[in-house]
Protein backbone atom coordinates (compact mmCIF):
# COMPACT_ATOMS: atom_id res chain seq x y z
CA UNK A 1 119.51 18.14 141.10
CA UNK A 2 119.54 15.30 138.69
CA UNK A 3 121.06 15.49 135.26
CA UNK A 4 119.76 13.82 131.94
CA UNK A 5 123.15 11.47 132.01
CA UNK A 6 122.08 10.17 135.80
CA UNK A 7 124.56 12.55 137.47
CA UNK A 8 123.47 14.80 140.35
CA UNK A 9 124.77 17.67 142.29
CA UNK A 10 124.14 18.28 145.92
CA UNK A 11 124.30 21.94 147.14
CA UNK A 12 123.54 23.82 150.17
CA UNK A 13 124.59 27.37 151.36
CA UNK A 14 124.13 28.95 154.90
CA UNK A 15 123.52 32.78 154.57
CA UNK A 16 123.26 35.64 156.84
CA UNK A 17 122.07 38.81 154.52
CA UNK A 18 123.11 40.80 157.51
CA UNK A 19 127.10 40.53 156.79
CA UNK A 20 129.47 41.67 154.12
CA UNK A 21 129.91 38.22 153.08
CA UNK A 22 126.40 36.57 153.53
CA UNK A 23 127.83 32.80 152.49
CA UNK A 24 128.38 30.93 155.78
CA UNK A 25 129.06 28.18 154.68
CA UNK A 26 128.60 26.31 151.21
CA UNK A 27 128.66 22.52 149.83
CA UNK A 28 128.73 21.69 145.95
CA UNK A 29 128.81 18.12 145.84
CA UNK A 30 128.84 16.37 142.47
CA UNK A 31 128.73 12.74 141.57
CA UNK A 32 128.52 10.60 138.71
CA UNK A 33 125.56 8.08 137.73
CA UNK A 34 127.73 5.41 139.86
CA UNK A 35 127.59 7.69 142.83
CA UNK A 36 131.52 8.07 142.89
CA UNK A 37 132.20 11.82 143.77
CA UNK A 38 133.61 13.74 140.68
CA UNK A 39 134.48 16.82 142.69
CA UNK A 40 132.78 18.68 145.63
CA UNK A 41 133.96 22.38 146.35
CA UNK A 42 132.76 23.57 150.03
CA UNK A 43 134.24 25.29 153.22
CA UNK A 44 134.33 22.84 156.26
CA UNK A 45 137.02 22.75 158.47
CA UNK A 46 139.62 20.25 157.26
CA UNK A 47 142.06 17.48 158.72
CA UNK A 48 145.10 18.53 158.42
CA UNK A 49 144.65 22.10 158.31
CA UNK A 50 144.48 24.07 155.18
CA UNK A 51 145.81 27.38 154.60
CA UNK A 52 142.63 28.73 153.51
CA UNK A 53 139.17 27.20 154.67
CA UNK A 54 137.40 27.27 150.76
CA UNK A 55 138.88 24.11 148.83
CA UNK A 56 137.96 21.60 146.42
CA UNK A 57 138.03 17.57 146.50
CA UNK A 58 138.24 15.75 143.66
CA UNK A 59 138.77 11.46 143.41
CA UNK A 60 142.91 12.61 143.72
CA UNK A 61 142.61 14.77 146.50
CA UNK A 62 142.40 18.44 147.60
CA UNK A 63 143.48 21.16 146.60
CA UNK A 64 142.93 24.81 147.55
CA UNK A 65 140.18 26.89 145.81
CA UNK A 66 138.19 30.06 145.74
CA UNK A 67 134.55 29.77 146.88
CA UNK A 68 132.47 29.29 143.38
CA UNK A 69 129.24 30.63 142.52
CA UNK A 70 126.20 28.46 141.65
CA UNK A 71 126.58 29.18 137.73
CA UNK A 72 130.22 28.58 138.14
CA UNK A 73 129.43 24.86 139.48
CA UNK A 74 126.90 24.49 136.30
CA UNK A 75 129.47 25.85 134.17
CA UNK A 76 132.09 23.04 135.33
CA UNK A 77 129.41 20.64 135.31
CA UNK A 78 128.58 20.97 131.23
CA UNK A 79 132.07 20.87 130.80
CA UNK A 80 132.69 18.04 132.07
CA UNK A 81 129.65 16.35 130.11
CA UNK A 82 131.22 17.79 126.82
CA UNK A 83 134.12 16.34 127.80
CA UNK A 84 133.05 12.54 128.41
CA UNK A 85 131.04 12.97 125.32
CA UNK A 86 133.69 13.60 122.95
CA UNK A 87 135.69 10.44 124.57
């Protein structure tokens, strides 16, 4: 999905509708017109190990984080936008 400022986010989720918690796995990956990553929440495996398996990456690391919804990621996104705006 491409934004009007040339910024796009990246998603895909693996579901099984059969289980109590359907999300398999999940990637949120969004980047800035340059293509540098501003943050990308999923649930891969991770090297070194991470307490929990949901985190987020961001250009100063990663850090732990619960497993957002889609609107949540949108949500974060126009913040951010508001944000660089009003620099």
């Amino acid at each position: 999905m491409q934004f009007r400022d040339g910024s796009e986010l990246h998603f895909r989720e693996f579901v099984n509708l059969a289980l109590d918690e359907p999300r398999l796995m999940f990637a949120y990956h969004y980047q800035g017109p340059d293509k540098r990553l501003i943050f990308r929440y999923d649930n891969a495996l991770h090297r070194p190990p991470l307490p929990k398996r949901e985190h987020k990456h961001t250009p100063s690391g990663v850090e732990i984080a619960p497993a957002p919804k889609l609107r949540e990621i949108l949500d974060e996104i126009l913040q951010a936008m508001k944000r660089d705006r009003s620099l």
